[in-house]
Protein backbone atom coordinates (compact mmCIF):
# COMPACT_ATOMS: atom_id res chain seq x y z
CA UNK A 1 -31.84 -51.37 17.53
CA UNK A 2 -29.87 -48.75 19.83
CA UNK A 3 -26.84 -51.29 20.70
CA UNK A 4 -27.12 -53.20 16.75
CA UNK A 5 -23.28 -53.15 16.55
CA UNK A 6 -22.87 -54.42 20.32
CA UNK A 7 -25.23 -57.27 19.69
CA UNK A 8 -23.78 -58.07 16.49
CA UNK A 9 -20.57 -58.21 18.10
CA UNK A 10 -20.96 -60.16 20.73
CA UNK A 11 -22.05 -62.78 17.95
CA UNK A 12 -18.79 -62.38 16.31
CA UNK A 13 -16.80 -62.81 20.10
CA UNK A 14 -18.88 -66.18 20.49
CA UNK A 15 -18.80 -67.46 17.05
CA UNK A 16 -14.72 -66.85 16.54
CA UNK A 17 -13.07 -70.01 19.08
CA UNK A 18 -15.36 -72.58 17.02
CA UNK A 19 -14.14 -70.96 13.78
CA UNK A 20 -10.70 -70.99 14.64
CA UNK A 21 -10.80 -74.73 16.12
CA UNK A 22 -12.93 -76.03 12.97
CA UNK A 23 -9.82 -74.25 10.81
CA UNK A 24 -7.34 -76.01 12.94
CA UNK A 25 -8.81 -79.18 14.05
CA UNK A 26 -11.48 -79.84 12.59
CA UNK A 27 -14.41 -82.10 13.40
CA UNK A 28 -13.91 -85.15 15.10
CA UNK A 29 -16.26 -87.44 12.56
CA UNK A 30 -17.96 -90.51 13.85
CA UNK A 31 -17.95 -93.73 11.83
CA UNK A 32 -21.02 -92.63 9.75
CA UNK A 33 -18.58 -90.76 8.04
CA UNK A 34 -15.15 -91.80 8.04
CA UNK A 35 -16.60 -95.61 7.86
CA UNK A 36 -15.47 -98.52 10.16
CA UNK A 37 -16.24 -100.39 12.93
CA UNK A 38 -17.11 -98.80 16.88
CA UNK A 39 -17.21 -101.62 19.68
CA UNK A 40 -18.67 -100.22 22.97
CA UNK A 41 -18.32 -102.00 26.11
CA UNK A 42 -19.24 -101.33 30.15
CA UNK A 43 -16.65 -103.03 32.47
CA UNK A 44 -16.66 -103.68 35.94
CA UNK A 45 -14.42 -100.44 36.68
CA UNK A 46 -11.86 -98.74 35.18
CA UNK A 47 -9.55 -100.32 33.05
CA UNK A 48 -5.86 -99.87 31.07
CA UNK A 49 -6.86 -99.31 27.43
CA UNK A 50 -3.73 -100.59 26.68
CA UNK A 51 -4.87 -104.03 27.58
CA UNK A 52 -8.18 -103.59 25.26
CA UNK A 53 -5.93 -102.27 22.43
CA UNK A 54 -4.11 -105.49 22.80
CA UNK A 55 -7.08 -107.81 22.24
CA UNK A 56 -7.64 -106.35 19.21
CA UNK A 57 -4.39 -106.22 18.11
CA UNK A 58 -4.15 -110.16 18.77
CA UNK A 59 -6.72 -110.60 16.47
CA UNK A 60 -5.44 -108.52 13.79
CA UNK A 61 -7.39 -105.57 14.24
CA UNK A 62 -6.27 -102.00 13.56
CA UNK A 63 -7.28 -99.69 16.32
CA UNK A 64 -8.18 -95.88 16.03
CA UNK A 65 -9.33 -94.45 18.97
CA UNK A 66 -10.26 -96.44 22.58
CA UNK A 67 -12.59 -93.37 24.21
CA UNK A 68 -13.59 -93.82 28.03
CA UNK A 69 -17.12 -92.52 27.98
CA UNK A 70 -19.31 -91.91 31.61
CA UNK A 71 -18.93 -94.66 34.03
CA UNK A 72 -17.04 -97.74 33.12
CA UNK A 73 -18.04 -97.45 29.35
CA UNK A 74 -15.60 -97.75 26.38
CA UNK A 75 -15.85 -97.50 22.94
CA UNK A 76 -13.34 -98.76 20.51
CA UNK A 77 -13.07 -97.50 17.13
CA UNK A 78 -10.64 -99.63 14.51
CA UNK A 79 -10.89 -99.90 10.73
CA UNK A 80 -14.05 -101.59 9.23
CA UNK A 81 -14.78 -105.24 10.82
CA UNK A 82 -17.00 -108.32 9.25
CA UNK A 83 -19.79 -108.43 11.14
CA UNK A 84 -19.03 -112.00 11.43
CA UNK A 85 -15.89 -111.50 13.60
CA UNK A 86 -17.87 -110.19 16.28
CA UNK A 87 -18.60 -113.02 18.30
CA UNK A 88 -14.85 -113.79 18.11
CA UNK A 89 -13.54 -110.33 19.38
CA UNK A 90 -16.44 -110.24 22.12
CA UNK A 91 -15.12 -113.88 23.66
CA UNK A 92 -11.87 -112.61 23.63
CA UNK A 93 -12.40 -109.28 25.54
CA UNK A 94 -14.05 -111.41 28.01
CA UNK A 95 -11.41 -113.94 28.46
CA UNK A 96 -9.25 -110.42 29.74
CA UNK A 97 -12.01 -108.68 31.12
CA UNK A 98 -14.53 -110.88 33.14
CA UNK A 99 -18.13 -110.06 33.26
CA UNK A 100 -17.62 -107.56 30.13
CA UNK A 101 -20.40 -106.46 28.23
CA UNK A 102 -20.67 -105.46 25.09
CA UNK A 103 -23.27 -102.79 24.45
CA UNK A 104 -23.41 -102.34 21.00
CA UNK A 105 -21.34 -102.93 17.58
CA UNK A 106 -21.78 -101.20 14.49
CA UNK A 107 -19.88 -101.11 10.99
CA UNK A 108 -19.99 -98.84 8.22
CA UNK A 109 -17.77 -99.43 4.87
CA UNK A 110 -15.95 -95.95 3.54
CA UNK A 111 -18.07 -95.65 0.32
CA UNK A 112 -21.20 -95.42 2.72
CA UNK A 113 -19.62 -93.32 4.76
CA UNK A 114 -18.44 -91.32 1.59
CA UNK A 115 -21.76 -90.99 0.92
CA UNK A 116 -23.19 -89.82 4.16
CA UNK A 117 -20.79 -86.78 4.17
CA UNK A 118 -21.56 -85.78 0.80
CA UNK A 119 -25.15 -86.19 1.67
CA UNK A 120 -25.06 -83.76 4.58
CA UNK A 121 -23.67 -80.87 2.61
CA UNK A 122 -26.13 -81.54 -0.35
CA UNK A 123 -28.97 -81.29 2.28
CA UNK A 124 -27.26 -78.22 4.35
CA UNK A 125 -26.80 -76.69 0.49
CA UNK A 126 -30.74 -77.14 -0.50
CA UNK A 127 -31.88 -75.65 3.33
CA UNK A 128 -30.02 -72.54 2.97
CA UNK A 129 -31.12 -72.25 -0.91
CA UNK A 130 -34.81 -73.19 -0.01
CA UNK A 131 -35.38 -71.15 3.01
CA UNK A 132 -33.45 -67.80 1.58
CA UNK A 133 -36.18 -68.33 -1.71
CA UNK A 134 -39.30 -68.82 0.21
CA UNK A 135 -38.51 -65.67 2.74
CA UNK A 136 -38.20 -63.87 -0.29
CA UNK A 137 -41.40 -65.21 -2.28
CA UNK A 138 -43.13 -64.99 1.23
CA UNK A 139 -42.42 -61.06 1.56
CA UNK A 140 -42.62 -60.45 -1.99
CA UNK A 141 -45.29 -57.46 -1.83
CA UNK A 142 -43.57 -56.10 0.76
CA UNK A 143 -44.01 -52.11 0.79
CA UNK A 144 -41.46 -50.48 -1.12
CA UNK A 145 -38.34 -49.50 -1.68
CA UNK A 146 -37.81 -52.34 0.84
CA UNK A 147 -36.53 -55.50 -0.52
CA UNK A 148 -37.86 -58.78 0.26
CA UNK A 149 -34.19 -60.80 -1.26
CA UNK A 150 -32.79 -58.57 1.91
CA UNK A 151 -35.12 -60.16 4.27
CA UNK A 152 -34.49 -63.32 3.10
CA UNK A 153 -30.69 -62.50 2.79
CA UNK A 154 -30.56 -61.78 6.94
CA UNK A 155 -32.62 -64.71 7.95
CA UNK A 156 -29.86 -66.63 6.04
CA UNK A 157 -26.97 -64.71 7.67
CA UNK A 158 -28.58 -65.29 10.96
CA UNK A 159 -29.20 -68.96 10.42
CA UNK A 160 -25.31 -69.29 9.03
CA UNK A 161 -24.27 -67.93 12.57
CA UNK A 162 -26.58 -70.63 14.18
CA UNK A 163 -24.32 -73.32 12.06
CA UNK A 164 -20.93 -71.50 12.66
CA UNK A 165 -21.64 -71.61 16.41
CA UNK A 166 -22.98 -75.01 16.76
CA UNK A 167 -19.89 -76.54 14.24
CA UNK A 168 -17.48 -74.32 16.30
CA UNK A 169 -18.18 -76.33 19.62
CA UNK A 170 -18.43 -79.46 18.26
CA UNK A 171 -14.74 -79.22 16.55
CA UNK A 172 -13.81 -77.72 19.96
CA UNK A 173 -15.24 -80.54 22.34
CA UNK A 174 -13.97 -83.06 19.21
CA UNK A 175 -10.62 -81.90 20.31
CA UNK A 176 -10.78 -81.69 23.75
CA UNK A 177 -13.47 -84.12 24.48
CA UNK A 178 -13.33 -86.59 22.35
CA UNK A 179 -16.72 -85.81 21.04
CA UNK A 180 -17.56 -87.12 17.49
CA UNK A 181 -20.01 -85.93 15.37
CA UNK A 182 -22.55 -88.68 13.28
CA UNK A 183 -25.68 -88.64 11.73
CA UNK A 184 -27.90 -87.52 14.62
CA UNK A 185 -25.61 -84.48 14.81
CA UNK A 186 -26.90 -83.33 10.98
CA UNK A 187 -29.73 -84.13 12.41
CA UNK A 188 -29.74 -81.40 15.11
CA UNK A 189 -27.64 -79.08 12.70
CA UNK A 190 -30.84 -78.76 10.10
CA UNK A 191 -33.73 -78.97 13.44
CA UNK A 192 -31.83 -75.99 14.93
CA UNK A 193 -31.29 -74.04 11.39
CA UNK A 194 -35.20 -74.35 10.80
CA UNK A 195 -36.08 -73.39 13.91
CA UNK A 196 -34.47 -70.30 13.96
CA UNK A 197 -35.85 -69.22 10.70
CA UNK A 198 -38.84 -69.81 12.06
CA UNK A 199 -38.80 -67.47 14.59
CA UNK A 200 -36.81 -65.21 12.50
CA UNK A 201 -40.12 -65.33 9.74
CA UNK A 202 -42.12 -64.31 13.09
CA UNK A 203 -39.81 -61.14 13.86
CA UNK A 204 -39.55 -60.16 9.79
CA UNK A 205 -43.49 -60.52 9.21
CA UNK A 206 -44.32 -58.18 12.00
CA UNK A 207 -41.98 -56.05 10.51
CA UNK A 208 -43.66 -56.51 7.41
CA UNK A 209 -46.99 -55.43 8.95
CA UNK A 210 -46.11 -52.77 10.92
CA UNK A 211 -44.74 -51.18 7.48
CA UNK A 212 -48.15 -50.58 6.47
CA UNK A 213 -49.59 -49.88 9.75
CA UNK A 214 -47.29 -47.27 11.57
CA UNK A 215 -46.71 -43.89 10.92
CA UNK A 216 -44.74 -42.94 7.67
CA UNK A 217 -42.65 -40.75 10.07
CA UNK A 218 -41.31 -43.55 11.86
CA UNK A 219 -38.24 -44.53 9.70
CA UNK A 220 -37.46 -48.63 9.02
CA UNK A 221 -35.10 -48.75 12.28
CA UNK A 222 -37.94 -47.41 14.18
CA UNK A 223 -40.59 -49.61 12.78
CA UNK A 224 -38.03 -52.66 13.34
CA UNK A 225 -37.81 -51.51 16.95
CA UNK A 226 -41.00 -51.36 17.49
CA UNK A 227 -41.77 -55.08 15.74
CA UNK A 228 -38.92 -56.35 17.74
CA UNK A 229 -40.44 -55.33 20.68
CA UNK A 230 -43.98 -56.62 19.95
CA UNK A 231 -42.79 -60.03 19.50
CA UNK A 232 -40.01 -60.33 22.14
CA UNK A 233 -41.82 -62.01 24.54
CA UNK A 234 -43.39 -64.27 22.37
CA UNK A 235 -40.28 -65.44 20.81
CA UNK A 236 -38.37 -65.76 24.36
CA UNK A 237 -41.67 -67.98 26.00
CA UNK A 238 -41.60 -70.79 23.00
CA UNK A 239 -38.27 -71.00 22.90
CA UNK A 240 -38.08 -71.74 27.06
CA UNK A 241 -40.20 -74.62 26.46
CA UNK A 242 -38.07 -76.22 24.14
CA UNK A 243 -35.07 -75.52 26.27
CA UNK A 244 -36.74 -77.11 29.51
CA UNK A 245 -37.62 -80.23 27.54
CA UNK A 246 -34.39 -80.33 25.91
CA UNK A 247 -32.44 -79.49 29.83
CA UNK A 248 -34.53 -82.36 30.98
CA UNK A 249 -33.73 -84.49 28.10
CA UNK A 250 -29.98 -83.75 29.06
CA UNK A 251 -29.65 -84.50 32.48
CA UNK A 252 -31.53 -87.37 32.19
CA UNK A 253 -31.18 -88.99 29.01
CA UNK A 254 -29.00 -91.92 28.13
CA UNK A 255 -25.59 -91.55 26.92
CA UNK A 256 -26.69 -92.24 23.13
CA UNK A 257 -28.49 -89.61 22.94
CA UNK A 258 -26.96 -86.46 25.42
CA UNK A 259 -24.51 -85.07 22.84
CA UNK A 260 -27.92 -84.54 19.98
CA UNK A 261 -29.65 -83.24 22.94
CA UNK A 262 -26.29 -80.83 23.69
CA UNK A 263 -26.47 -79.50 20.20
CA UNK A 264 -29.81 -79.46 19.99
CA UNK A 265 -30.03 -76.72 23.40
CA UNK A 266 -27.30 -74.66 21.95
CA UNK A 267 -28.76 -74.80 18.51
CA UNK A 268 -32.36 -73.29 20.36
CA UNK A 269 -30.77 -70.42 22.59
CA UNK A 270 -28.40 -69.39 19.76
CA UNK A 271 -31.66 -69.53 16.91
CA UNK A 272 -33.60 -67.55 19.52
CA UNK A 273 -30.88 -64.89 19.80
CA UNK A 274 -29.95 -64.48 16.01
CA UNK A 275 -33.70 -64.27 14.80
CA UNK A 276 -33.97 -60.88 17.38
CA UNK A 277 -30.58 -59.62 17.62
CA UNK A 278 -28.76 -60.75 14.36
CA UNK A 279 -31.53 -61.34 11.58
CA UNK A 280 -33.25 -57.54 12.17
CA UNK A 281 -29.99 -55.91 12.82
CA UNK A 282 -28.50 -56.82 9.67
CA UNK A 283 -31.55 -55.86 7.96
CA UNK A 284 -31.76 -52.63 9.45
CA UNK A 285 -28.10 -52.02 8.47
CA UNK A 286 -28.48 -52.84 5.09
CA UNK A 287 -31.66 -51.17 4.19
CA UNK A 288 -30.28 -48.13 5.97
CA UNK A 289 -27.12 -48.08 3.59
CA UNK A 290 -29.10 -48.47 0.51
CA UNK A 291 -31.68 -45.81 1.71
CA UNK A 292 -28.64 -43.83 1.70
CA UNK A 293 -27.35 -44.88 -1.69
CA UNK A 294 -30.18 -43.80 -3.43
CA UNK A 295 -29.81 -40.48 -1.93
């Protein structure tokens, strides 16, 4: 708890590019959101775009986006499609690209995708509400003066850097990277946010113990020191599990899946981080100022 304001800080420093990219740019959303159709193909090799755009503008298609993904893969995003016309726009790719294939076509219609986005916020809304009112019915007898709203309070302040920092990226490789964010990405966004309450809950109820159990000398700073300590290398060993499975999942996991995985591993190292050096700092600094209120 020495260096609080350092590691606080240094949260700040990461946290502040994503912010200022999400403000600017904002997130690049995948067709769960914004609705319409996404064609993805693998050709032979590269190709000119411009010739795909023209297949589908042939067939009086409007065309978004065409995004080279790894390899000779493509995926071309237009306005919503009739599943119907499928067949019709997959013959006529290969008439100008030989031995084309599709890999998948999907099609959402904008009041689904309306729906979808106002979905995820209802469901990021009810996690933050839900978790910050369980911490604080969880460490309700908690020793006083000490507040159990401020314990859940932190948690919440720690898990909102968690989000910040995983949104950030995303809006910055949505910019630079083409990378869009869909369902799975939600997904990983509420996995990562309960997982690092979780270990936060581990940090805060040693904290909570230790209250009763250590000397009445040792101030709260001390005592959260001294918890912090205790369950360091617990909190550092289950979180390296997840982050080999998830490294592993990475490097060798199909396309579909790599940019969940991505968010999912940044989501892990950044919930491990907060719970130690965001969640107890910013309890120790607030329980310190209204220690010195009441005096």
């Amino acid at each position: 708890m020495k260096y609080k304001i350092w590691y606080l800080a240094f949260s700040a420093l990461t946290i502040i590019p994503g912010v200022i990219a999400l403000i600017i740019w904002g997130l690049n959303m995948a067709v769960d959101f914004t609705g319409g159709s996404v064609f993805r193909y693998e050709f032979e090799s590269t190709i000119n775009t411009e010739d795909l755009r023209k297949v589908y503008s042939e067939k009086n298609i409007e065309v978004e986006a065409v995004v080279p993904e790894s390899g000779n893969k493509y995926s071309v995003r237009t306005k919503p499609v009739d599943p119907q016309r499928n067949n019709e726009i997959k013959d006529a790719v290969s008439v100008v690209f030989p031995n084309a294939e599709q890999l998948s076509f999907e099609t959402v219609g904008p009041s689904i995708g309306a729906e979808t986005t106002r979905s995820a916020f209802v469901a990021l809304s009810w996690a933050v509400v839900g978790i910050m009112a369980y911490i604080a019915f969880a460490f309700r007898n908690i020793p006083k003066p000490y507040s159990s709203f401020r314990f859940g309070v932190s948690a919440v302040i720690a898990m909102l850097h968690d989000a910040l920092l995983l949104i950030g990226l995303f809006a910055i490789l949505g910019h630079f990277k083409n990378v869009e964010v869909d369902g799975l990405f939600i997904t990983a966004v509420l996995t990562v946010l309960g997982f690092s309450v979780h270990d936060t809950i581990v940090v805060f109820d040693r904290i909570r113990e230790n209250l009763g159990k250590l000397p009445k000398t040792m101030n709260f700073e001390d005592v959260t020191n001294y918890s912090v300590a205790e369950t360091l290398s617990r909190s550092v060993a289950t979180s390296l599990t997840v982050i080999f499975t998830l490294s592993a999942l990475f490097v060798l996991g199909g396309d579909t899946i790599k940019m969940f995985v991505l968010a999912m591993l940044v989501g892990i190292i950044s919930g491990t981080y907060s719970s130690i050096f965001n969640a107890a700092p910013i309890l120790v600094l607030w329980e310190n100022h209204a220690a010195k209120k009441k005096k």
